[in-house]
Protein backbone atom coordinates (compact mmCIF):
# COMPACT_ATOMS: atom_id res chain seq x y z
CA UNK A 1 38.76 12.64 -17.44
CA UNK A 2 35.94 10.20 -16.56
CA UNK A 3 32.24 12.04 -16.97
CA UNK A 4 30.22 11.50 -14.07
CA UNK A 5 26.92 12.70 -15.65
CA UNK A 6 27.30 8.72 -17.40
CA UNK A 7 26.27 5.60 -16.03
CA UNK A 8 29.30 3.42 -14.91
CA UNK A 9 28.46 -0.07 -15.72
CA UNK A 10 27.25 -1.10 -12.56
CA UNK A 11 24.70 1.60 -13.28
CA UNK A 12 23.52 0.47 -16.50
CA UNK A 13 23.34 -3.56 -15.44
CA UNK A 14 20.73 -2.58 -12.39
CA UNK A 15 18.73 -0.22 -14.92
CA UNK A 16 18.82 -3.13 -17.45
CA UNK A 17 17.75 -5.37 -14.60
CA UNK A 18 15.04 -3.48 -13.07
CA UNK A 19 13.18 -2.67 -16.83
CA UNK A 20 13.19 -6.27 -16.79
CA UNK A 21 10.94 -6.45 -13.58
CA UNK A 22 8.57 -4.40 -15.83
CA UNK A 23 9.51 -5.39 -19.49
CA UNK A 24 9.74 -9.05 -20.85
CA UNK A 25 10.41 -8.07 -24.77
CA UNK A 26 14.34 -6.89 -25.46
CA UNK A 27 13.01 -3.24 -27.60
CA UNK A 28 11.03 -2.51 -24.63
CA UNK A 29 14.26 -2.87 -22.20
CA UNK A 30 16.19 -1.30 -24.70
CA UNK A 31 13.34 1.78 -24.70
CA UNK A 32 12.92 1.79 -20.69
CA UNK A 33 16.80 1.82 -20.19
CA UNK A 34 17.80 4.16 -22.84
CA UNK A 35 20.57 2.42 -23.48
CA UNK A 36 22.13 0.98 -27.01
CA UNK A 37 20.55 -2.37 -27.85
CA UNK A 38 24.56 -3.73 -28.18
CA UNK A 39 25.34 -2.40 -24.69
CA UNK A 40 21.57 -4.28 -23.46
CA UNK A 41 22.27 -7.46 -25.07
CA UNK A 42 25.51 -7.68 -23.66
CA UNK A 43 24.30 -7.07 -20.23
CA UNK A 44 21.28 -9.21 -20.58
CA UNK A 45 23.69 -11.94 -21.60
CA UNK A 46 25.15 -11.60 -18.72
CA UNK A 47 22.77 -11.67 -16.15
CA UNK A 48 21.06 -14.75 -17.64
CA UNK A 49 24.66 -16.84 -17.61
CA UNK A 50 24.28 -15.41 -14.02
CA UNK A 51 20.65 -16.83 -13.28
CA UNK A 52 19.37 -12.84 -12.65
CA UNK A 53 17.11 -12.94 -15.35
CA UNK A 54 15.86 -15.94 -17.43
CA UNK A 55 14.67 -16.13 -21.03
CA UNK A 56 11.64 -18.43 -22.52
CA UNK A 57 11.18 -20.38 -25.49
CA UNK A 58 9.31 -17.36 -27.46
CA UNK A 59 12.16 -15.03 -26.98
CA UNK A 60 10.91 -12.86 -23.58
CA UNK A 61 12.90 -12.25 -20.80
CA UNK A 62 11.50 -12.72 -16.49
CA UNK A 63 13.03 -12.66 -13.59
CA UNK A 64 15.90 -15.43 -12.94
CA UNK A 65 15.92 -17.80 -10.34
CA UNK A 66 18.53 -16.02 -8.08
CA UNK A 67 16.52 -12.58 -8.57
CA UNK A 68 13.44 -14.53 -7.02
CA UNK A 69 15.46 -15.97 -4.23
CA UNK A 70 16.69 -12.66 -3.71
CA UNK A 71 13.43 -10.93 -3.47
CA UNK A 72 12.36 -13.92 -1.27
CA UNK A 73 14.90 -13.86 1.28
CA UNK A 74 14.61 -9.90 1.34
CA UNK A 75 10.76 -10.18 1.90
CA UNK A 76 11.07 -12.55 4.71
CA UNK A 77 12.74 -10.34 6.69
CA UNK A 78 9.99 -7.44 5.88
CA UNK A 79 8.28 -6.06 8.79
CA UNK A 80 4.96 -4.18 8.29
CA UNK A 81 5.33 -1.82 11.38
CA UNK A 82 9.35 -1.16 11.04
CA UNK A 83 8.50 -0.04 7.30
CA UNK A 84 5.71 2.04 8.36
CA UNK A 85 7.19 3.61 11.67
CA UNK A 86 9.07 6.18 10.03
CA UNK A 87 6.49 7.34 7.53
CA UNK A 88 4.20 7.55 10.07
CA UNK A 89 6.58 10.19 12.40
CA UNK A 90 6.54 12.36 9.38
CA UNK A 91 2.36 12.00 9.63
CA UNK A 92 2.06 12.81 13.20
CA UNK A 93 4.46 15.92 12.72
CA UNK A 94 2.18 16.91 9.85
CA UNK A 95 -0.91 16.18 11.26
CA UNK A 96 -0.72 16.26 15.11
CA UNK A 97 -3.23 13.46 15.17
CA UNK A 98 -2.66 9.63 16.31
CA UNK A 99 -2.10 7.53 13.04
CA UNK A 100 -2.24 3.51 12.32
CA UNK A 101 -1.34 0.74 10.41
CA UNK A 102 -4.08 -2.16 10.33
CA UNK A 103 -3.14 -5.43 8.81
CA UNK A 104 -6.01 -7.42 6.87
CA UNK A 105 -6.17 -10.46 8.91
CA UNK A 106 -9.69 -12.78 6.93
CA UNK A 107 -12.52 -11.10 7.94
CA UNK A 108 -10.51 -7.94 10.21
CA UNK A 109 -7.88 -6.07 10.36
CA UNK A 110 -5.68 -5.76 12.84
CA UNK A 111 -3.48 -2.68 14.45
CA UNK A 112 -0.04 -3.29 13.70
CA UNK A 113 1.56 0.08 14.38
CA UNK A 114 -0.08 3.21 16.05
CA UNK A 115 2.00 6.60 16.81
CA UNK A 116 -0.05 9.34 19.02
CA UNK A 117 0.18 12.84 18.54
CA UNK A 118 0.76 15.31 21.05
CA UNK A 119 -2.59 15.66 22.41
CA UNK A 120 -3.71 15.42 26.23
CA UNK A 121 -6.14 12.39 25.21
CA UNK A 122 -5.25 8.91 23.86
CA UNK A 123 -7.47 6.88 21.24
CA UNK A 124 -8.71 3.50 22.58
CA UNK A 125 -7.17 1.36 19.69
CA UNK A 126 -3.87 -0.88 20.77
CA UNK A 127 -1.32 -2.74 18.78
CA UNK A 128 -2.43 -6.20 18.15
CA UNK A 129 -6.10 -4.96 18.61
CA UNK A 130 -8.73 -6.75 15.89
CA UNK A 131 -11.10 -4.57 14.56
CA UNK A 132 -13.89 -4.83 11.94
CA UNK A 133 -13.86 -3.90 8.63
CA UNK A 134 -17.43 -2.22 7.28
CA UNK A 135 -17.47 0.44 10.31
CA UNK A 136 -13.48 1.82 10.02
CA UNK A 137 -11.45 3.57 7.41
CA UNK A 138 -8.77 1.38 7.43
CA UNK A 139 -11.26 -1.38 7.11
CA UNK A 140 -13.56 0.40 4.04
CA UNK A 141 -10.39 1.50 2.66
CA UNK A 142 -9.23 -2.61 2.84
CA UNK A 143 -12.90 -3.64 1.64
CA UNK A 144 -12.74 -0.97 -1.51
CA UNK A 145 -10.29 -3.19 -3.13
CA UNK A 146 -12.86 -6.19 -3.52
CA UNK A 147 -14.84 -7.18 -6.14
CA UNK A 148 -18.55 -7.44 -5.84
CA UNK A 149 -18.37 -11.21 -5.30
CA UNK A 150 -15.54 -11.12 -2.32
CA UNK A 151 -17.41 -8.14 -0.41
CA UNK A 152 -21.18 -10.35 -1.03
CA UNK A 153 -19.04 -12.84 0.73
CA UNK A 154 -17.72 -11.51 3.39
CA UNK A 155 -21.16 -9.34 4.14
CA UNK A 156 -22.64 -12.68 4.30
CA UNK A 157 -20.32 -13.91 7.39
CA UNK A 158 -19.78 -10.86 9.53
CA UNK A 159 -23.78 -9.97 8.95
CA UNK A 160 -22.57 -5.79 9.49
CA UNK A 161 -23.45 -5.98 13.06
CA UNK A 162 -23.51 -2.12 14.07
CA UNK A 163 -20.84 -0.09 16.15
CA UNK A 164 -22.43 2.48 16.38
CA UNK A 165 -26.08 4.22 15.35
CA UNK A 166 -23.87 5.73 12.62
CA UNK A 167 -22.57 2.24 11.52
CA UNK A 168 -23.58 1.08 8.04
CA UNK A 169 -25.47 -2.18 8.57
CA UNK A 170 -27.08 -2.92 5.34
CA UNK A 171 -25.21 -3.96 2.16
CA UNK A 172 -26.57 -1.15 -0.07
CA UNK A 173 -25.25 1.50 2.36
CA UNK A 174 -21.93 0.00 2.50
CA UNK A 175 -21.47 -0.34 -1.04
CA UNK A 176 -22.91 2.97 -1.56
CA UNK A 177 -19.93 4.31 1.08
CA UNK A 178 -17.70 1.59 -1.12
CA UNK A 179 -18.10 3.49 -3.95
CA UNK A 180 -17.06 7.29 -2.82
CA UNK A 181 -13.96 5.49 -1.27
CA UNK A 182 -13.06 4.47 -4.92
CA UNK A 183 -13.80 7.69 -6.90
CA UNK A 184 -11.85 9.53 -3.84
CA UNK A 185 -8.91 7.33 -3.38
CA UNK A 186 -9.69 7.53 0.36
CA UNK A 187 -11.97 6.25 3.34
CA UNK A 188 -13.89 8.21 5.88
CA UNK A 189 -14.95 6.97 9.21
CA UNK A 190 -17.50 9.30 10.72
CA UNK A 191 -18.17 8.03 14.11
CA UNK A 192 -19.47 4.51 12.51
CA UNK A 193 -16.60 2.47 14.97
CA UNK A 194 -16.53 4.66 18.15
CA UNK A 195 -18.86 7.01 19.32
CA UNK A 196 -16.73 10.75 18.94
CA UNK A 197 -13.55 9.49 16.72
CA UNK A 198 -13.21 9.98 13.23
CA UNK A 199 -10.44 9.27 10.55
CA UNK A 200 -9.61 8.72 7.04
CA UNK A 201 -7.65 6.24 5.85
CA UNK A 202 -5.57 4.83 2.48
CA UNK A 203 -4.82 1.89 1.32
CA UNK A 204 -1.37 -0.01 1.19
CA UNK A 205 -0.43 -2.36 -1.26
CA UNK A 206 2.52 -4.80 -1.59
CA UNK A 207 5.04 -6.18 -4.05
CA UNK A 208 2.05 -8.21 -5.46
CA UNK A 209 -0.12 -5.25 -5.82
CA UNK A 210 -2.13 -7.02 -3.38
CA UNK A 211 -3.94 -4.66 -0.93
CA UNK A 212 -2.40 -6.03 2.25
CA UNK A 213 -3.34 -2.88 4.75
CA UNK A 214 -4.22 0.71 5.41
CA UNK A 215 -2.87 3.79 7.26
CA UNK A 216 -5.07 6.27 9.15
CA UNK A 217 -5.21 9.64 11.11
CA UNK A 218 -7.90 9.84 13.95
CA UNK A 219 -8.67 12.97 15.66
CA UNK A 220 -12.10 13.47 18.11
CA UNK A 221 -15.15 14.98 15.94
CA UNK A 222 -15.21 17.78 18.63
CA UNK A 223 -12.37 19.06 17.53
CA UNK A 224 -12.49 18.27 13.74
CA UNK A 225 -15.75 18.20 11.74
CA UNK A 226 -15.80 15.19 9.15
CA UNK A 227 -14.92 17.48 6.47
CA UNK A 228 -11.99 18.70 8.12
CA UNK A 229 -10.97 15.07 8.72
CA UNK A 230 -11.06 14.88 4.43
CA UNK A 231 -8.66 17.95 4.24
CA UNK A 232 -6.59 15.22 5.49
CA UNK A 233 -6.82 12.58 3.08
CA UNK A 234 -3.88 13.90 0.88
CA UNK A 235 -1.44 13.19 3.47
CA UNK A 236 -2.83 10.19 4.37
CA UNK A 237 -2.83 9.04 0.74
CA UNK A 238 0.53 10.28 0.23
CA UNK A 239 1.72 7.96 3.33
CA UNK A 240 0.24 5.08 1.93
CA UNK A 241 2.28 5.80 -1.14
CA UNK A 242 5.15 5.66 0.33
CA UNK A 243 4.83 2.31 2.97
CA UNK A 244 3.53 0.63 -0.53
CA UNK A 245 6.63 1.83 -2.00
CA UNK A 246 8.78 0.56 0.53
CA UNK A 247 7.52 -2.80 0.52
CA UNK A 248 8.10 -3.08 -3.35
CA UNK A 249 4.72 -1.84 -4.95
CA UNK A 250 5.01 -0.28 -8.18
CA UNK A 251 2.36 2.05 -9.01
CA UNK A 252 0.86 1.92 -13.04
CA UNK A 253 1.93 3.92 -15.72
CA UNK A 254 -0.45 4.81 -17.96
C-alpha cells in the first residue's frame, strides 16, 4: 500500500525547486527540503538538463532560464487590483470601512482598487485618482520604505504643500511621522489629506521585495477617534501580507 503521508516525486522536485529560489549552495537545499542529498542531486540534475535551475562556475545553483521565463510570462499577466480584490472583501467584512489599494506612480500614488463598506456615506477617493504621498497613509506607508537620500529627494520636488492645517509640511515633521510608521509597521492619516477622514495603511511589496503599494481602511473621525483607527492596523497589516504574498513576496526568516 502506497503511504500518502510521503512526498510522491512530483512533490519532492517542486520542494527541491522552490529551496532553490531561496538557497544557491546544494547542503542548504538538501537542509530546506529535508530530503536525502542522493534523492536532491538526482533531482537537481534533472532540472538543470531541463533549464529549471542553472549552476555556476563555483558550484551554486540559481534559477534556470525557463524558471525566469516562467516567472516572466506569469508576472505579465499580474494585475494589482484582481490580486487585491478578494483580500480586500475579507477587509470590508472585518472592518465595515471603505478600503484601497494605491499604486506608487514617481512622486504619487495612485488608487487602483477601492471597496466601500456598508455605510450611508461614500469617501471622495476614485479609482485612477492621484494622490500625494506626505499627507496619506498609503502614501507615508509608501515613503517609510525610503532611505534618507530618496525621501530628501523627493521633499525637494513636491515642496509638502499642505492638505490640510493638519498636513505635515516641514521635513522634520514628516520624518518624525516617518519614523513611528517604521517602529509600528503601519501608517496613520489623521485628517492630514481630507478634512474629517482618517485611515491607516500597510505596505505591499512585490516579488522583488520592492515596495510597489499600500492598502488602507478609511472611516470619518466622527465616528472613529485616531486611536480607534490604530486598533485597526493589525488587519490592515495582515492584508498587506497577504496581496504581497500573492504577488510572490517572500517575507525574511530570521
Amino acid at each position: 500500500m502506497t503511504d500518502m503521508s510521503s512526498p510522491s516525486a512530483i512533490d519532492k522536485t517542486l520542494m527541491v525547486l522552490d529551496a532553490v529560489l531561496e538557497h544557491s549552495r546544494f547542503t542548504d537545499v538538501v537542509n530546506a527540503t529535508g530530503l536525502a542529498k542522493s534523492t536532491v542531486h538526482r533531482i537537481m540534475a534533472s532540472l538543470v538538463e531541463h533549464e529549471f535551475v542553472a549552476q555556476a562556475e563555483d558550484g551554486s545553483y540559481h534559477p534556470g532560464p525557463k524558471a525566469l521565463r516562467l516567472a516572466g510570462h506569469a508576472l505579465t499577466n499580474v494585475d494589482l487590483a484582481t490580486v487585491a480584490r478578494p483580500v480586500l472583501a475579507d477587509l470590508v467584512a472585518q472592518t465595515r470601512c471603505t478600503v484601497h489599494v494605491g499604486l506608487l506612480n514617481g512622486d504619487e500614488a495612485i488608487y487602483v482598487a477601492r471597496l466601500d463598506g456598508p455605510k450611508p456615506y461614500r469617501m471622495p477617493s476614485r479609482v485612477g485618482k492621484a494622490f500625494w504621498l506626505h499627507c496619506t497613509g498609503i502614501g507615508k506607508a509608501l515613503l517609510a520604505e525610503k532611505d534618507d537620500e530618496a525621501l530628501d529627494a523627493l521633499i525637494t520636488r513636491t515642496g509638502l504643500p499642505a492638505r490640510t492645517p493638519l498636513t505635515h509640511t516641514t521635513a522634520a515633521a514628516l520624518k518624525a511621522d516617518l519614523a513611528q510608521v517604521r517602529a509600528r509597521g503601519y501608517a496613520l492619516d489623521d485628517e492630514e489629506n481630507e478634512p474629517g477622514i482618517r485611515c491607516v495603511a500597510a505596505v505591499i511589496h512585490d516579488h522583488t521585495a520592492a515596495a510597489i503599494a499600500a492598502v488602507s481602511i478609511s472611516t470619518l473621525s466622527l465616528e472613529q477617534s485616531i486611536a480607534q483607527v490604530a486598533l485597526m492596523a493589525p488587519a490592515a497589516i495582515e492584508a498587506a501580507r497577504k496581496i504581497s504574498a500573492a504577488l510572490g513576496y517572500r517575507e525574511p526568516t530570521n
